[in-house]
Structure formats: structure tokens, C-alpha cells
N, C-alpha and C. Protein backbone atom coordinates (compact mmCIF):
# COMPACT_ATOMS: atom_id res chain seq x y z
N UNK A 1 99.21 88.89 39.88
CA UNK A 1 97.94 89.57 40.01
C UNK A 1 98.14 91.07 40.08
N UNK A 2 97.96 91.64 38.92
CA UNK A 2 98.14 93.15 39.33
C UNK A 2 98.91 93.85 39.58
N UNK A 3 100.12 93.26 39.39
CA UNK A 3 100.98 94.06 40.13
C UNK A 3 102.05 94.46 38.87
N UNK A 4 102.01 94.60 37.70
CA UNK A 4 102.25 95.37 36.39
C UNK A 4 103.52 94.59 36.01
N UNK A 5 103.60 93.76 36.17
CA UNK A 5 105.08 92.94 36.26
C UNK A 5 106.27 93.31 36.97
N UNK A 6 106.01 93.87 37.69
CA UNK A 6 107.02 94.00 39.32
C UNK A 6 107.18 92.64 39.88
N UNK A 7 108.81 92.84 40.14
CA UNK A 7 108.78 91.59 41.04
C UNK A 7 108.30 91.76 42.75
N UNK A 8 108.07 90.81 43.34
CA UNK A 8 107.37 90.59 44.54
C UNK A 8 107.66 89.90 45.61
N UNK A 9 107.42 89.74 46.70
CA UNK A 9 107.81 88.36 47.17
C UNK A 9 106.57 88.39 47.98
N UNK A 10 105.99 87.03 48.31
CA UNK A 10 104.59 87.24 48.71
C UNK A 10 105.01 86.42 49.48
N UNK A 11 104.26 86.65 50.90
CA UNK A 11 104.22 85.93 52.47
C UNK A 11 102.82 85.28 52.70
N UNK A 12 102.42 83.64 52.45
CA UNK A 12 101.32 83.16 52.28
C UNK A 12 100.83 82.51 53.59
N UNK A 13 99.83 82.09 53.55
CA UNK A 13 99.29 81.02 54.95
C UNK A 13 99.42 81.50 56.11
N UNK A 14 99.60 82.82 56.72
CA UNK A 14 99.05 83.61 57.90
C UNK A 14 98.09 82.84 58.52
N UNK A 15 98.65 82.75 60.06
CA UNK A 15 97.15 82.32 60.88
C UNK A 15 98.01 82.95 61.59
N UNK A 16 95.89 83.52 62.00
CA UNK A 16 96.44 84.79 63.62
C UNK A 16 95.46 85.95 63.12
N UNK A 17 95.73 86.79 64.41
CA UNK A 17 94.96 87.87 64.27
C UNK A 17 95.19 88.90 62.83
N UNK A 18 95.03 89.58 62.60
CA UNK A 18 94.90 90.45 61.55
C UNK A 18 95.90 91.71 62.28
N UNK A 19 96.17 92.01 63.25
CA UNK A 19 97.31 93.17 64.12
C UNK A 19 98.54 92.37 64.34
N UNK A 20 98.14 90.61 64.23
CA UNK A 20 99.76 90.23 64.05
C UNK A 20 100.05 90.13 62.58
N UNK A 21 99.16 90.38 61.72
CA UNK A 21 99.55 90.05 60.17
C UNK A 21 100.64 91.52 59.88
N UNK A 22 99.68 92.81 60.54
CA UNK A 22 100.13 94.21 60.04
C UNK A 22 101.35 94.33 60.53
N UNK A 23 101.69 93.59 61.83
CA UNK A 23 103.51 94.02 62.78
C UNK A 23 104.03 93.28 62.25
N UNK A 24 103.82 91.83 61.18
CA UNK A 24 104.80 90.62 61.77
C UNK A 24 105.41 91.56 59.79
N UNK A 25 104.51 92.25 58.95
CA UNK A 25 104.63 92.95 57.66
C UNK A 25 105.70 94.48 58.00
N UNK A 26 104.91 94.83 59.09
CA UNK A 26 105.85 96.11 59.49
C UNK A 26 106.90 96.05 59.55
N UNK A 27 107.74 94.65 60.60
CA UNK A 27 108.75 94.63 60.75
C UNK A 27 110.09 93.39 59.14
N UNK A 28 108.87 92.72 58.54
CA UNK A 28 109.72 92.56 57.29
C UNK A 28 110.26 93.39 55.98
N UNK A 29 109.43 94.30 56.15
CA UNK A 29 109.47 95.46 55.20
C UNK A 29 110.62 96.59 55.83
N UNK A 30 110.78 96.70 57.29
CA UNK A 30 111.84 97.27 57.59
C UNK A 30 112.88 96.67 57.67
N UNK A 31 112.72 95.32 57.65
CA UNK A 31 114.09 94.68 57.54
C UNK A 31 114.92 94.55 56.21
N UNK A 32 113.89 94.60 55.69
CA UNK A 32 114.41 94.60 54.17
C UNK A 32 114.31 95.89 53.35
N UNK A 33 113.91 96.91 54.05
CA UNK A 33 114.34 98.60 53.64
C UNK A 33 113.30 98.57 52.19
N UNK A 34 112.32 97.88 52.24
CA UNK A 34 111.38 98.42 51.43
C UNK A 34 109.79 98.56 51.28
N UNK A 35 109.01 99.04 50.06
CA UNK A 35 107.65 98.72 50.61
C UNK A 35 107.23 97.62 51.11
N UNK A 36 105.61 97.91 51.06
CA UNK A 36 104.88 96.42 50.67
C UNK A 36 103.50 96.82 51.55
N UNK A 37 102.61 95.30 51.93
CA UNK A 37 101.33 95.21 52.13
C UNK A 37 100.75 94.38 52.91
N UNK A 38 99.86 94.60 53.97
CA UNK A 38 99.53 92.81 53.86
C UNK A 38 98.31 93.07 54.57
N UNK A 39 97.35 92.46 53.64
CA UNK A 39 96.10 92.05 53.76
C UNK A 39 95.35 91.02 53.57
N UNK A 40 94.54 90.19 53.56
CA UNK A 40 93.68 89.17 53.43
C UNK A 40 94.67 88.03 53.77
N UNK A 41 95.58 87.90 54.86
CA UNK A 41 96.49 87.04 55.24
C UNK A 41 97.68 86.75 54.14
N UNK A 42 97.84 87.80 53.46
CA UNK A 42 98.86 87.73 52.60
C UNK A 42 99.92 88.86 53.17
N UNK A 43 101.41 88.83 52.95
CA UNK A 43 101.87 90.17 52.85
C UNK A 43 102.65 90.14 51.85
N UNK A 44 102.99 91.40 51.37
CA UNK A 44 103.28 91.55 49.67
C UNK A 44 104.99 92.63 50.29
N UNK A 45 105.34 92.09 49.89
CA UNK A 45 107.09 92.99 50.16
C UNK A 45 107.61 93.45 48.64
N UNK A 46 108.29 94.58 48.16
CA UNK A 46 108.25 94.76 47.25
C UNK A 46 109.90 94.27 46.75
N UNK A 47 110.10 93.62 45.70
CA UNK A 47 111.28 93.44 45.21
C UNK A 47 111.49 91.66 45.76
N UNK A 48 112.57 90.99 45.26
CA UNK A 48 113.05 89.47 45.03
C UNK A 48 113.61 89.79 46.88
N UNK A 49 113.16 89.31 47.88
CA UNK A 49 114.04 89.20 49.19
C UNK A 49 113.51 87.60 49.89
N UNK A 50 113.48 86.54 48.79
CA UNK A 50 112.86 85.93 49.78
C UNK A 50 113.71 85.18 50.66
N UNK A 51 115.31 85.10 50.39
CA UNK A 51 116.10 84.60 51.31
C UNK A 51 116.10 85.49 52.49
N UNK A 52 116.06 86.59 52.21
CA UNK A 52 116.04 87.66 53.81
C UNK A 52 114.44 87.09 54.55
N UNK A 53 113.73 86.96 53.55
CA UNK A 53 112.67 86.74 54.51
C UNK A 53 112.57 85.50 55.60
N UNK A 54 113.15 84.70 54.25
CA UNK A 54 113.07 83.59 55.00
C UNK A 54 113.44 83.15 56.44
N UNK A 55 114.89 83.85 56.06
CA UNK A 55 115.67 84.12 57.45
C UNK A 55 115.00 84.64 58.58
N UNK A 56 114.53 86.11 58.52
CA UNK A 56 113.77 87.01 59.03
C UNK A 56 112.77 85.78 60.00
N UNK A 57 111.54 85.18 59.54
CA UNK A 57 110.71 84.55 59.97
C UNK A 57 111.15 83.41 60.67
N UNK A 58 112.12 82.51 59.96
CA UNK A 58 112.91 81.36 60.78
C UNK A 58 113.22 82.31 61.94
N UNK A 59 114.26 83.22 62.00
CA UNK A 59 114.74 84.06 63.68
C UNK A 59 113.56 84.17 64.23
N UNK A 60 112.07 84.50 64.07
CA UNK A 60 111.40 85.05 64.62
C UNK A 60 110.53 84.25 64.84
N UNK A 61 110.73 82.74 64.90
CA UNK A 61 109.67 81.18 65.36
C UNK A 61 108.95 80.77 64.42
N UNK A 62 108.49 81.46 63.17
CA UNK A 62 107.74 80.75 62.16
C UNK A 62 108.38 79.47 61.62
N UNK A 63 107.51 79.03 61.45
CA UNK A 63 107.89 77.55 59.95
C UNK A 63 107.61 77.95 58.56
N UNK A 64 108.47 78.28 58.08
CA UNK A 64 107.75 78.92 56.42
C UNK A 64 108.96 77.83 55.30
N UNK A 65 109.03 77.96 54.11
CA UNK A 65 109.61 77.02 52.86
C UNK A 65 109.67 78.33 51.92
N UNK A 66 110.36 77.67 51.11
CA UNK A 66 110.46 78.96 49.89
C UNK A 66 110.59 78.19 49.10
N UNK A 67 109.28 78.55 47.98
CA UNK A 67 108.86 78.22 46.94
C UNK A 67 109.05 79.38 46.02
N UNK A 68 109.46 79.06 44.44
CA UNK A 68 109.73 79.90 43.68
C UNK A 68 111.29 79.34 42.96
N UNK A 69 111.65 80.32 41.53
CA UNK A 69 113.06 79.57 41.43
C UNK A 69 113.93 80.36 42.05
């Protein structure tokens, strides 16, 4: 969607407030030393990190899967 054919890695199915969407984005984007976004319960990280993320969120109590090849 829009995004000019950049790669991405998108963080889906957020539940929670909207100030834990913006910290839980703040602190993946610094972990992974790059941009990104997150709004409408999405967060958008810029560039292929989804094994860091994954990691990232497993350390930090989420349940998340990684979908994609």
C-alpha cells in the first residue's frame, strides 16, 4: 500500500491503548536503528527486520508469528 516498493515490515493486530501502540513502535524502531510508523493499530518499521522484531516482542511478553517468506 503506498509505500513505492520499499521493503517494510509491518506489526499487525495491536490491542491496547493507542500510547502503548506509539512506545511499544518507539522502542522497535530503536532497536532496529531505523524509521517507521504506527497508526491505526499497525506499526510500519522501515526495511526486512522481521526476525529482530520478532525477537524484540517475544523478550517483551507479546505472542506474535511471522508471516511472510
Amino acid at each position: 500500500k503506498q509505500r513505492a516498493g520499499k521493503v517494510v515490515t509491518l506489526v499487525k493486530g495491536f490491542v491496547g491503548r493507542d500510547a502503548d501502540l506509539q512506545e511499544l513502535a518507539r522502542l522497535l524502531k530503536s532497536k532496529c536503528g531505523v524509521g517507521g510508523s504506527a497508526k491505526e493499530g499497525e506499526i510500519i518499521i522501515q526495511g526486512d527486520h522481521r526476525d529482530r522484531v520478532v525477537e524484540l516482542l517475544t523478550r517483551s511478553g507479546y505472542r506474535c508469528k511471522k508471516a511472510g517468506s
